[in-house]
N, C-alpha and C. Protein backbone atom coordinates (compact mmCIF):
# COMPACT_ATOMS: atom_id res chain seq x y z
N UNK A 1 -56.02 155.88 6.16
CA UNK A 1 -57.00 155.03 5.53
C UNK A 1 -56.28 154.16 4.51
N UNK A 2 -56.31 152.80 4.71
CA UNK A 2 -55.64 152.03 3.69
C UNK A 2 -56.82 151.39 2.52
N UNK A 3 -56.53 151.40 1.83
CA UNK A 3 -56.82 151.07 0.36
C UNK A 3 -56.70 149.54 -0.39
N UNK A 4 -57.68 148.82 0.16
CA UNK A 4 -58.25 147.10 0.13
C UNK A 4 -58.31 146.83 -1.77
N UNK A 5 -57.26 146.67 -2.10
CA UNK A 5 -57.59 146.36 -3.70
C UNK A 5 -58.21 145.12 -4.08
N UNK A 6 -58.56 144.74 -2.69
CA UNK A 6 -59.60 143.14 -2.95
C UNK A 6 -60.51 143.30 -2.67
N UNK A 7 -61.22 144.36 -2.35
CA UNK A 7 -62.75 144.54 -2.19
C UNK A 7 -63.12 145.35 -3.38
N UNK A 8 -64.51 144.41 -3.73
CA UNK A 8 -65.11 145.02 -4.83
C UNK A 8 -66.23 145.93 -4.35
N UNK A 9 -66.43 146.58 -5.85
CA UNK A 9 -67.65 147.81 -5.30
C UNK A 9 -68.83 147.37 -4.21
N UNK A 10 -69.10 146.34 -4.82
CA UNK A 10 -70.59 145.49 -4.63
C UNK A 10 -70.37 145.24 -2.68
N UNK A 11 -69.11 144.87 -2.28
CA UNK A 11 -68.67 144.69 -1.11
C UNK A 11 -68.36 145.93 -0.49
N UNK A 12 -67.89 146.71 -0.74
CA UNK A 12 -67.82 147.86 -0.37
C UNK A 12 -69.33 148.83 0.40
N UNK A 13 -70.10 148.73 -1.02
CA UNK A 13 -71.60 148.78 -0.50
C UNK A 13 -72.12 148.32 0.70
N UNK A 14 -71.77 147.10 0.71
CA UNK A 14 -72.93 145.68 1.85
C UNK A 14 -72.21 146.25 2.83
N UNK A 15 -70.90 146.24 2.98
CA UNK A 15 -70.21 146.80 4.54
C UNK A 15 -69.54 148.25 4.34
N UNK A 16 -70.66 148.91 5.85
CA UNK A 16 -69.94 150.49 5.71
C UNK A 16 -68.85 150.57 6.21
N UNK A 17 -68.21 149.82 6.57
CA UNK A 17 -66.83 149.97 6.92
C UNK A 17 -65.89 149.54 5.86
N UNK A 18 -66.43 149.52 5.17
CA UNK A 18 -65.50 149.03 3.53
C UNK A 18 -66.13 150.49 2.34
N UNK A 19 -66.44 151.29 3.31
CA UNK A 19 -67.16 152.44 2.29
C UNK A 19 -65.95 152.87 1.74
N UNK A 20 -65.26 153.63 2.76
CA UNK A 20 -64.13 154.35 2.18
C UNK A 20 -63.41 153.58 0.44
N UNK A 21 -63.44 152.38 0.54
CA UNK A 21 -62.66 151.79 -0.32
C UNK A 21 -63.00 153.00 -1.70
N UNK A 22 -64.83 152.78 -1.79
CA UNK A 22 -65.28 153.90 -2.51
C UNK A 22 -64.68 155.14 -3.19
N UNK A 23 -64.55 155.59 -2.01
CA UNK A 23 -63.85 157.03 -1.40
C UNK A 23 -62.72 156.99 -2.45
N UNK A 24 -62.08 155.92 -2.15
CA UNK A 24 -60.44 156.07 -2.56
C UNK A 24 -60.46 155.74 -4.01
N UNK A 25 -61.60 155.46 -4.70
CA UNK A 25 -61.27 154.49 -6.07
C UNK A 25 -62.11 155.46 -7.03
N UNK A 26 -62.79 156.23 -6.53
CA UNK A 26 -63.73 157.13 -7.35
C UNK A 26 -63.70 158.82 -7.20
N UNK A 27 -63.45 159.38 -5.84
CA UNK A 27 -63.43 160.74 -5.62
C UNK A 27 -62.71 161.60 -6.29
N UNK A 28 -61.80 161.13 -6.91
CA UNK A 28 -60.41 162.24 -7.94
C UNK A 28 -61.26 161.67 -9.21
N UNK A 29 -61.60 160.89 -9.63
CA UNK A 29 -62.58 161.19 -10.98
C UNK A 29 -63.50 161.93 -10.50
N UNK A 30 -64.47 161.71 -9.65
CA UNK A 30 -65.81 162.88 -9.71
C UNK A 30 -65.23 163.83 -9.37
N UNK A 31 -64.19 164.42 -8.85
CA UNK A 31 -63.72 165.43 -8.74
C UNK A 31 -63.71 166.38 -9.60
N UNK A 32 -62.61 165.64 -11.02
CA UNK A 32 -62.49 166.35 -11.91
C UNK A 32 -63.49 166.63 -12.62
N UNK A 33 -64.44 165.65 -12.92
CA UNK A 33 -65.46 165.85 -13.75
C UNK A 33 -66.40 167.27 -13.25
N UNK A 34 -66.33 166.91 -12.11
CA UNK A 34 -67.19 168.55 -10.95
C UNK A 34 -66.68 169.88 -11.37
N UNK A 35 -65.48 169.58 -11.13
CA UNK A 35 -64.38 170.91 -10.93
C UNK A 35 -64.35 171.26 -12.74
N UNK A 36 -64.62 170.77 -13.28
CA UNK A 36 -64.80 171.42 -15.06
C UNK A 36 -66.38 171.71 -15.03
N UNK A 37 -67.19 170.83 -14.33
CA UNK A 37 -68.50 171.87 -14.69
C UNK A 37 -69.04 172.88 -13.85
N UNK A 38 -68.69 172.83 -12.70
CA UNK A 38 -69.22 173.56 -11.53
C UNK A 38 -68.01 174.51 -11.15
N UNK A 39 -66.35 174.19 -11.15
CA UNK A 39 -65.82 175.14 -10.51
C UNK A 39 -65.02 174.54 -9.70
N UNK A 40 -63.50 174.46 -9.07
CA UNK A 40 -63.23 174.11 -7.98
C UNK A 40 -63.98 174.24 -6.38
N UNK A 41 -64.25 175.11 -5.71
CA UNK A 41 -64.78 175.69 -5.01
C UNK A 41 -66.10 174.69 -4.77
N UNK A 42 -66.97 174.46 -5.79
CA UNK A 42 -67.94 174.05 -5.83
C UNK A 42 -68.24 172.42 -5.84
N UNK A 43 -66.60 172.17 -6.72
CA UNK A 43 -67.11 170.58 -7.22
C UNK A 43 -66.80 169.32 -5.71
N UNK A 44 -65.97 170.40 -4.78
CA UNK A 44 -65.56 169.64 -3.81
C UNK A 44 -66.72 169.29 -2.78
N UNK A 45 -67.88 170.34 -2.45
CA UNK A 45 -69.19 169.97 -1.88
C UNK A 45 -70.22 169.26 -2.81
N UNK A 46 -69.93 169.13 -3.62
CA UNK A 46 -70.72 168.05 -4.74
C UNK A 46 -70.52 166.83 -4.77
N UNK A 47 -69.10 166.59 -4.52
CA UNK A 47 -68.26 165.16 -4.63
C UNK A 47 -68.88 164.73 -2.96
N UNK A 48 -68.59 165.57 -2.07
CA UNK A 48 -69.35 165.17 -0.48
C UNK A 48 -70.49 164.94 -0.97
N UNK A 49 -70.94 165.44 -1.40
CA UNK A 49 -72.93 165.66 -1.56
C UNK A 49 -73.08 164.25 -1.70
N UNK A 50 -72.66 163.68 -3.13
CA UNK A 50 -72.78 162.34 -3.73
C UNK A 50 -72.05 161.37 -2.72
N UNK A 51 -71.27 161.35 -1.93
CA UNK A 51 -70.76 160.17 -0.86
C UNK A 51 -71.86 160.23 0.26
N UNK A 52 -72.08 160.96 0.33
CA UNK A 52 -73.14 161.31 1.32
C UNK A 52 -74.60 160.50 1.04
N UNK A 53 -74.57 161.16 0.12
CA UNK A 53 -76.01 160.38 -0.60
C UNK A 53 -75.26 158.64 -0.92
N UNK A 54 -74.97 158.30 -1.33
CA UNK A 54 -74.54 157.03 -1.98
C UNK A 54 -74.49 156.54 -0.33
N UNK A 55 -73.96 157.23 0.34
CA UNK A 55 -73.94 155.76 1.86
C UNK A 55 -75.38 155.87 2.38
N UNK A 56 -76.12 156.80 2.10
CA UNK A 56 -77.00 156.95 2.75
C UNK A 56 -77.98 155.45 2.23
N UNK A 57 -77.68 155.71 0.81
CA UNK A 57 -78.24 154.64 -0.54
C UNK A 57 -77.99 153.41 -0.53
N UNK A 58 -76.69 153.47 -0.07
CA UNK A 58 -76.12 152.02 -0.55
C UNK A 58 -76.59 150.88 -0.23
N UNK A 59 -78.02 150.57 0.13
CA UNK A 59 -78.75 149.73 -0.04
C UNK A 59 -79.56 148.95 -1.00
N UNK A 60 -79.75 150.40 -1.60
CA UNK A 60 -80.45 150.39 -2.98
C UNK A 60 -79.86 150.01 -4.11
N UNK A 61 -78.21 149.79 -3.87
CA UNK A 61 -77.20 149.64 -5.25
C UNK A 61 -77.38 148.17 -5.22
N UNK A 62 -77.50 147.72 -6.61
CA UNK A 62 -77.75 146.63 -7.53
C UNK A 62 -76.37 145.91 -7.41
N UNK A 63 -76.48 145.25 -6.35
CA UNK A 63 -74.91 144.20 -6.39
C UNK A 63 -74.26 143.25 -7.46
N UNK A 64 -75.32 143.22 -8.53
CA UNK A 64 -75.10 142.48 -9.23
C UNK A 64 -74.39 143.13 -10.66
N UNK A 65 -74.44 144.61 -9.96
CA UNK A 65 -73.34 145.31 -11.19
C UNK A 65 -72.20 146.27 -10.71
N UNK A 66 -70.76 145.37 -11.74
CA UNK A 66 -69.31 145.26 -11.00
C UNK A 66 -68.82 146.23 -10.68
N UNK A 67 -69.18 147.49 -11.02
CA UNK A 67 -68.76 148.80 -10.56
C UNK A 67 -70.02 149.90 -10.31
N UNK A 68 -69.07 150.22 -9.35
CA UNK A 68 -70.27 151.53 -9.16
C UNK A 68 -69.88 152.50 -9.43
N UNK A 69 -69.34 152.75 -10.61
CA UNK A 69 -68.78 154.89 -11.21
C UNK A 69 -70.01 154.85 -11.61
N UNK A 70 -70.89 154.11 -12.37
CA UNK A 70 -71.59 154.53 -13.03
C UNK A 70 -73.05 155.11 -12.03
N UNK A 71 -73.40 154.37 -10.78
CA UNK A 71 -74.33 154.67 -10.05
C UNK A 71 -73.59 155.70 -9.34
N UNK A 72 -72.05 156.01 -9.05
CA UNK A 72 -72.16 157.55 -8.18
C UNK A 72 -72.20 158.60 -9.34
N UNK A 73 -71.65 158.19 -10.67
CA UNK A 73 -71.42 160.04 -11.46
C UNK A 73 -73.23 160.24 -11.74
N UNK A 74 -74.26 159.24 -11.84
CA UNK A 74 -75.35 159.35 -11.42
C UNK A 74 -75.95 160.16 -10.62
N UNK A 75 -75.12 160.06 -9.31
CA UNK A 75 -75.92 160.74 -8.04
C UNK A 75 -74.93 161.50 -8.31
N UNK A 76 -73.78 162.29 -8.66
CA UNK A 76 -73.37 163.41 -8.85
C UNK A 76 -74.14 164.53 -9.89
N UNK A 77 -74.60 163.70 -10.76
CA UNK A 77 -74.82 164.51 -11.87
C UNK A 77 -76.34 165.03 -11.60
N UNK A 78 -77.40 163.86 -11.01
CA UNK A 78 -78.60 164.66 -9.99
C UNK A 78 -77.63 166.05 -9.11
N UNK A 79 -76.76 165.92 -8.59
CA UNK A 79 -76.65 166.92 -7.40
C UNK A 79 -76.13 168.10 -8.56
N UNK A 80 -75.52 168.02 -9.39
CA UNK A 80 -74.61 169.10 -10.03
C UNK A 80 -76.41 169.75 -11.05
N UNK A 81 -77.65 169.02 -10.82
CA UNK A 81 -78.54 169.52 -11.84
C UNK A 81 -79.23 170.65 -10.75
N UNK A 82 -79.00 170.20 -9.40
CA UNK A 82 -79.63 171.18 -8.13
C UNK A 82 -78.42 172.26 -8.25
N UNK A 83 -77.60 172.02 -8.77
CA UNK A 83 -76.77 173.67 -8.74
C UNK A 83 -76.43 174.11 -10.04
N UNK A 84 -77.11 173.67 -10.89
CA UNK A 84 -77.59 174.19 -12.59
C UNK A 84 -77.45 175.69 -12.85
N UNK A 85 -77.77 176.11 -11.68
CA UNK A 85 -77.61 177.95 -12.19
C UNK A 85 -76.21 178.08 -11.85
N UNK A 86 -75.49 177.66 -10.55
CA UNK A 86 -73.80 178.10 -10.65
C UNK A 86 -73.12 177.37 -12.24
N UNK A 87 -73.53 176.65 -12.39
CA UNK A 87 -73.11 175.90 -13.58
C UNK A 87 -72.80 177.13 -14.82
N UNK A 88 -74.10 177.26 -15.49
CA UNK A 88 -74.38 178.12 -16.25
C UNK A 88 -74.18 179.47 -15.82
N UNK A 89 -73.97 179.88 -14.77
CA UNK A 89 -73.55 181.08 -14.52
C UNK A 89 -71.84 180.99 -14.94
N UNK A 90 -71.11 179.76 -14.34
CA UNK A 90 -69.60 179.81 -14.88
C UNK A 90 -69.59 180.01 -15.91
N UNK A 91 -70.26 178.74 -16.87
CA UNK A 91 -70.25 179.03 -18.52
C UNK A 91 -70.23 180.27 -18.75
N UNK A 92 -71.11 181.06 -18.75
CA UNK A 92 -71.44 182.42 -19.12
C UNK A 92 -69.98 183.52 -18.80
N UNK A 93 -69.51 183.39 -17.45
CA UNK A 93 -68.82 183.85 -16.98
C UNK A 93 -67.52 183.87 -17.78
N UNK A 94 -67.11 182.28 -17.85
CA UNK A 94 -65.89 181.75 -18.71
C UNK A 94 -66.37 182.50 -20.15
N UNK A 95 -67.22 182.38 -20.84
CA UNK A 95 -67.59 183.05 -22.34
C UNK A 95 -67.03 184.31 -22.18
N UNK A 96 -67.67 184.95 -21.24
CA UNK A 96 -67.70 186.94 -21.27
C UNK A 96 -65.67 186.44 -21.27
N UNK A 97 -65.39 185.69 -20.33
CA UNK A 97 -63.96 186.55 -20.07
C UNK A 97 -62.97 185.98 -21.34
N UNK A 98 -63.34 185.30 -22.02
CA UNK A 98 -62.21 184.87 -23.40
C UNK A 98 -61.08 184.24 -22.61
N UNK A 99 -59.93 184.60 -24.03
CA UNK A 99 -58.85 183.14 -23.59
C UNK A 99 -58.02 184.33 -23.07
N UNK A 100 -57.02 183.63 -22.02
CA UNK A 100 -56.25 183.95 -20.87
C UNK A 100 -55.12 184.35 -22.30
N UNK A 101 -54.13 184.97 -21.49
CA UNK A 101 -52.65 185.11 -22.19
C UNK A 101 -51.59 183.78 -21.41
N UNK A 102 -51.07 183.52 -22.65
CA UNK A 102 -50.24 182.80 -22.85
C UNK A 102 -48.84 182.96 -21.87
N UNK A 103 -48.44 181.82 -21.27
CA UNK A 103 -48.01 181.80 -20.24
C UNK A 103 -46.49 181.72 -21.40
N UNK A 104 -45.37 182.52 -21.20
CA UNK A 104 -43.60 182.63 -21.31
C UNK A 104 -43.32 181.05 -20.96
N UNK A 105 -42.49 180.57 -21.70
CA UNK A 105 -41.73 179.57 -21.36
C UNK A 105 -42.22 178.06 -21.56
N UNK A 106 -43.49 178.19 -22.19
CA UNK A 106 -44.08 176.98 -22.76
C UNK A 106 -43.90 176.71 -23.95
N UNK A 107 -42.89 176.18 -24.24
CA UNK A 107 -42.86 177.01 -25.97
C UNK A 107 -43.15 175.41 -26.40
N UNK A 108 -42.89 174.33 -25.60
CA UNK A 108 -43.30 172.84 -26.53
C UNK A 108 -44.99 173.23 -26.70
N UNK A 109 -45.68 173.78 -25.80
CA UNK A 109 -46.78 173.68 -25.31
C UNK A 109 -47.78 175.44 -26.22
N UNK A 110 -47.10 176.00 -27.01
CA UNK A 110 -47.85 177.40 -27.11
C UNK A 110 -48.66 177.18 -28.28
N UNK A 111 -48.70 176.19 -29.01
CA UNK A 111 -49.75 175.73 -30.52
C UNK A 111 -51.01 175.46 -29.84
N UNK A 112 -50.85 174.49 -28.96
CA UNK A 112 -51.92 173.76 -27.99
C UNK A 112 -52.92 175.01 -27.07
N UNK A 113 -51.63 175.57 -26.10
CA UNK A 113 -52.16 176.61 -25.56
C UNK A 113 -53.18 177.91 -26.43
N UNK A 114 -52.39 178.39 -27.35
CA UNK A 114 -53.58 178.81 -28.42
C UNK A 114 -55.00 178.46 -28.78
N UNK A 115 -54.76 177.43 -29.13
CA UNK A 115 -55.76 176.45 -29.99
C UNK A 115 -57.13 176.24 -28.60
N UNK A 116 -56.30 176.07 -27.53
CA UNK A 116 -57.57 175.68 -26.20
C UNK A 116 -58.05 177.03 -25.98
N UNK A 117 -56.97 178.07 -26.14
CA UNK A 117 -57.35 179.30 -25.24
C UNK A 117 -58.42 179.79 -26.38
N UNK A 118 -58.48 179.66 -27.31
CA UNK A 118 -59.55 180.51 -28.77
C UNK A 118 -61.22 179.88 -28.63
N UNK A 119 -60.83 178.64 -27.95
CA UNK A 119 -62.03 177.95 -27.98
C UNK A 119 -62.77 178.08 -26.41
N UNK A 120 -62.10 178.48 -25.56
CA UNK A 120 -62.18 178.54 -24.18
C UNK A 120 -63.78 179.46 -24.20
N UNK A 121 -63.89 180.73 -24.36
CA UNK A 121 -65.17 181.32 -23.92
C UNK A 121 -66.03 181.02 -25.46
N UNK A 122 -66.12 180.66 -26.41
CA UNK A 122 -67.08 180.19 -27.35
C UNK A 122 -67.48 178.91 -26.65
N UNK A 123 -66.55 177.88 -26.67
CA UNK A 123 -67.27 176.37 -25.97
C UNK A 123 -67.80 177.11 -24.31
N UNK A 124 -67.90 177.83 -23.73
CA UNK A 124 -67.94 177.83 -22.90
C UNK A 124 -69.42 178.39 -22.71
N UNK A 125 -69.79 179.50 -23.68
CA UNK A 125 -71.18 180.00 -24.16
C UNK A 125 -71.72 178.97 -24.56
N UNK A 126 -71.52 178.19 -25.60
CA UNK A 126 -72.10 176.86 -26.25
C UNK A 126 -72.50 175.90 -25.08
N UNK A 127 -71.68 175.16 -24.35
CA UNK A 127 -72.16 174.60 -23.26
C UNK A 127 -73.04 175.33 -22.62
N UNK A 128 -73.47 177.04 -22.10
CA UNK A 128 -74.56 177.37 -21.25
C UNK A 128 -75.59 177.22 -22.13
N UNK A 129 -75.50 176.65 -23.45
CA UNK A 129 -76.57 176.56 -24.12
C UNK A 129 -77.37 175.33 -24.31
N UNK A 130 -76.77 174.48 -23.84
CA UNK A 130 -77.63 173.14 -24.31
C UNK A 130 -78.33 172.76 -23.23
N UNK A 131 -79.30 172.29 -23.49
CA UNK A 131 -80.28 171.56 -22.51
C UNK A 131 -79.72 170.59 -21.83
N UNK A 132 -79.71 170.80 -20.28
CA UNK A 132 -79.10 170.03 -19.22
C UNK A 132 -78.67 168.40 -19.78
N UNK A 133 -80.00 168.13 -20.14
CA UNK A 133 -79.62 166.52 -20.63
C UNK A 133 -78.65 166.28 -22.03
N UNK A 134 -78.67 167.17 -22.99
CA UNK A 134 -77.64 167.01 -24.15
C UNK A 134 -76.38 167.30 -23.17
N UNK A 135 -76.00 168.50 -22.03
CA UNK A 135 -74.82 168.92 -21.74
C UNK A 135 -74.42 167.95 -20.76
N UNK A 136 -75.03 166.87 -19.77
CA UNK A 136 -74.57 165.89 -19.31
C UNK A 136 -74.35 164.81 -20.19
N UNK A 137 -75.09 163.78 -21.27
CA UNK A 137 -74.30 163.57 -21.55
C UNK A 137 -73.16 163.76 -22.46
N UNK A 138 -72.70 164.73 -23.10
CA UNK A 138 -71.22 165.22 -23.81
C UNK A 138 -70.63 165.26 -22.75
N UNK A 139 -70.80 165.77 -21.61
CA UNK A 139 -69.47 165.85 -19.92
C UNK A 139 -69.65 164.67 -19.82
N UNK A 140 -70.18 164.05 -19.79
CA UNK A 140 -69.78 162.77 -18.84
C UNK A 140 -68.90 162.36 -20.15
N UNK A 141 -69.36 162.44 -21.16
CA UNK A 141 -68.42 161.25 -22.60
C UNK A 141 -66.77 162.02 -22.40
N UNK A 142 -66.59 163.53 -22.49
CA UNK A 142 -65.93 164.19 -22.76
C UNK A 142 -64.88 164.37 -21.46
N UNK A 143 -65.76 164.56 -19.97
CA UNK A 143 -64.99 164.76 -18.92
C UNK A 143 -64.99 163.78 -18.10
N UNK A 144 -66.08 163.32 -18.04
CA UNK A 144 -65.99 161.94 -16.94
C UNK A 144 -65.16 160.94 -17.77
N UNK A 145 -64.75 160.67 -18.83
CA UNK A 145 -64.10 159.27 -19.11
C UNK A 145 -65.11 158.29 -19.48
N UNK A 146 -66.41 158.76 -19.82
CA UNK A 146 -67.07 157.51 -19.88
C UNK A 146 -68.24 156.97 -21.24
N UNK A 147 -68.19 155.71 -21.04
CA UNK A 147 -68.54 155.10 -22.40
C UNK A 147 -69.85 155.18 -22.96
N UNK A 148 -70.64 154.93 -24.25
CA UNK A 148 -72.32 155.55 -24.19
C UNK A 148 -73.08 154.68 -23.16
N UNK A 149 -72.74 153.46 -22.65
CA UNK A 149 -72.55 152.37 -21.84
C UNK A 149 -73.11 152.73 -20.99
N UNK A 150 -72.21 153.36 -20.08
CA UNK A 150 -72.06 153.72 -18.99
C UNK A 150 -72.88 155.06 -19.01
N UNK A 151 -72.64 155.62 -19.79
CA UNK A 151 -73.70 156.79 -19.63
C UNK A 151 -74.93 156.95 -19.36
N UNK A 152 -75.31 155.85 -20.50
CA UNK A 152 -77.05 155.36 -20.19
C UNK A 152 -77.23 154.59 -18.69
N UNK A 153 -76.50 154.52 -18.20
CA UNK A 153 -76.60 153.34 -17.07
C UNK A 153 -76.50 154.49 -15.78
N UNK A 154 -75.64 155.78 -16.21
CA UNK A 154 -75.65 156.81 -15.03
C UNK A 154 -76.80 158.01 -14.91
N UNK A 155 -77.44 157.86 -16.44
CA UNK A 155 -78.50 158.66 -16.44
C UNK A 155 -79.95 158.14 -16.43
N UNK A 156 -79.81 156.68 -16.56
CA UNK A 156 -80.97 155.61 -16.76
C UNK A 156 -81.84 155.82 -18.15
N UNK A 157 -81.37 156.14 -18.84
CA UNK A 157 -82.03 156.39 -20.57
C UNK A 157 -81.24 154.90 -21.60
N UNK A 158 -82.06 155.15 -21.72
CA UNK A 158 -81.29 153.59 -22.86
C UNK A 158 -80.14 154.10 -24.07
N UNK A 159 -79.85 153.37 -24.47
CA UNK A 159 -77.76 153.62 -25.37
C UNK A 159 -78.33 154.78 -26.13
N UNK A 160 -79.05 154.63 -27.15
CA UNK A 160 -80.14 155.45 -28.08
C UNK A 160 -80.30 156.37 -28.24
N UNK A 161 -80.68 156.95 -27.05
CA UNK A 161 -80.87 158.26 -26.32
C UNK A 161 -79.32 159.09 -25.87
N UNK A 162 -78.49 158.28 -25.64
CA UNK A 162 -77.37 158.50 -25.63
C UNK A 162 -76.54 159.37 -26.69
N UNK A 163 -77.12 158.23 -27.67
CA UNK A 163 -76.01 158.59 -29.02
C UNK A 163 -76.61 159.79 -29.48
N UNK A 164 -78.22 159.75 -29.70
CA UNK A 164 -78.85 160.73 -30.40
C UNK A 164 -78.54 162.58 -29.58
N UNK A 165 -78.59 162.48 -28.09
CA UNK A 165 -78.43 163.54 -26.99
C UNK A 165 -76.83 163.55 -27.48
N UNK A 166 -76.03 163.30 -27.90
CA UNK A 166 -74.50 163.44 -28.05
C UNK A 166 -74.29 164.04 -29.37
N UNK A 167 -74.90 163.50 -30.72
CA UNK A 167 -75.03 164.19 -31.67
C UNK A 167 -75.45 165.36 -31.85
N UNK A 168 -76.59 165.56 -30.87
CA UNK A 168 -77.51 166.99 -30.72
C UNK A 168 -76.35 167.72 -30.40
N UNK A 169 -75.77 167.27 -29.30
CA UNK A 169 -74.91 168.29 -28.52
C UNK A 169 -73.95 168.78 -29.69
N UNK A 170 -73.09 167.62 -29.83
CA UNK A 170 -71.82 167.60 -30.76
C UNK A 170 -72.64 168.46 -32.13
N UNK A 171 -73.48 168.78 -32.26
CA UNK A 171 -73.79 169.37 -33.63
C UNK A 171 -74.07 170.99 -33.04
N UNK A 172 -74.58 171.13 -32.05
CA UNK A 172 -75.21 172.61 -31.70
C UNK A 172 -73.24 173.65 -31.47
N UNK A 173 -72.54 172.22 -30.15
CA UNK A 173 -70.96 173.15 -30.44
C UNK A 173 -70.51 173.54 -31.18
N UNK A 174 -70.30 172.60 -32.58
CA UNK A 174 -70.30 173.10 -33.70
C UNK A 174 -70.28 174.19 -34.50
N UNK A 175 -71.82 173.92 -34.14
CA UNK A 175 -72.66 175.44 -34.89
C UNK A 175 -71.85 176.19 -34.34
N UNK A 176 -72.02 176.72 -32.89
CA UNK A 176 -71.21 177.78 -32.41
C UNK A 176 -69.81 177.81 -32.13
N UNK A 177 -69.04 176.92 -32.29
CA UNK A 177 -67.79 177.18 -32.77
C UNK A 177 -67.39 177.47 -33.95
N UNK A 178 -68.47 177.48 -35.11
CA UNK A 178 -68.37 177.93 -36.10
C UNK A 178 -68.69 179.19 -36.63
N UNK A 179 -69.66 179.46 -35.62
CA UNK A 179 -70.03 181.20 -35.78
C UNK A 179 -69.25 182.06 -34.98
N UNK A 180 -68.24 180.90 -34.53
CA UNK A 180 -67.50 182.41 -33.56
C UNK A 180 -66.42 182.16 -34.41
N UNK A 181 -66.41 181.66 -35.96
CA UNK A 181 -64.82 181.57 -36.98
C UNK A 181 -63.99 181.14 -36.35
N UNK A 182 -64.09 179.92 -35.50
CA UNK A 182 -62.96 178.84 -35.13
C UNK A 182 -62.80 178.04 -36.23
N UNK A 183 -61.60 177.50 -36.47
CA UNK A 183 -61.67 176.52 -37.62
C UNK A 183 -62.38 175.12 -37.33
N UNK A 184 -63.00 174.52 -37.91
CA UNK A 184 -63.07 173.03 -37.53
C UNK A 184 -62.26 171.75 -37.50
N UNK A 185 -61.17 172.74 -37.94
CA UNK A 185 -59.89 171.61 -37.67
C UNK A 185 -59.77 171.46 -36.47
N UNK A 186 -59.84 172.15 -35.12
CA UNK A 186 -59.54 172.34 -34.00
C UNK A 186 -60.99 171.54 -33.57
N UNK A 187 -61.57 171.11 -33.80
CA UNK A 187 -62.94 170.43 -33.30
C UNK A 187 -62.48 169.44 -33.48
């Protein structure tokens, strides 16, 4: 499959034989963004789910806007709300099991490794805690790469709602990174 760096989203859409372009310019972002909330295993039938759906769609996409990350992490983030309980079951899961041991031989890397591994099952309880809509958007700001912009535009809520659902969030982690005596320097 070759990879057309002159076709835009909007073109890509109108002709399914220019789908793939899609494919190639977006799937390793929704990937990752999947595979941190859902799981490897999981985020890879999610990322299908949403190509699936999006060609099925791609009629319905608004040509008149220049990219489409924001209309697929959309239809990802509908599909990742139909598997809401594996979600929160990881969270939970990741919480109970705490931070991993420290891997020999990282030694540029063992301040960092600490610092993620302490926060690993507290953020991880904290996230099964927030209401779907505060915990999408902080993932999308935090894991997807993306702007309050774009956020409102993938969840269809206006900027507003954005900022205010981000503060909620960003204030509740907090809390509980603070009751589990993490420092807030590390926040």
């Amino acid at each position: 499959m070759t990879f057309d760096v002159g076709v835009d989203d909007a073109a890509a859409l109108r002709d399914p034989r220019q789908f793939a372009v899609l494919y190639d310019r977006y799937a390793a972002q929704l990937y990752r963004y999947a595979s941190r909330r859902i799981g490897p295993a999981l985020a890879e039938d999610a990322v299908a789910e949403t190509f699936l759906a999006a060609f099925q769609r791609r009629h319905r996409y608004d040509t008149d806007r220049p990219s489409a990350r924001p209309w697929l992490f959309g239809i990802l983030t509908r599909e990742l709300a139909h598997r809401h309980r594996a979600e929160n079951a990881r969270y939970r899961a990741l919480a109970r099991a705490g931070a991993d041991d420290v891997q020999p031989g990282f030694a540029d890397r063992v301040d960092a490794a600490v610092s993620a591994q302490a926060l690993h099952g507290p953020l991880a309880g904290a996230l099964a805690r927030l209401s779907r809509g505060d915990r999408d958007v902080l993932l999308l700001i935090a894991w997807g790469d993306c702007g309050h912009e774009e956020v409102a535009e993938t969840l269809g809520i206006r900027p507003g709602t954005v900022r205010s659902r981000l503060h909620r969030a960003r204030k509740q982690i907090r809390a509980a990174l603070g009751a589990a005596g993490l420092d807030r320097e590390m926040l």
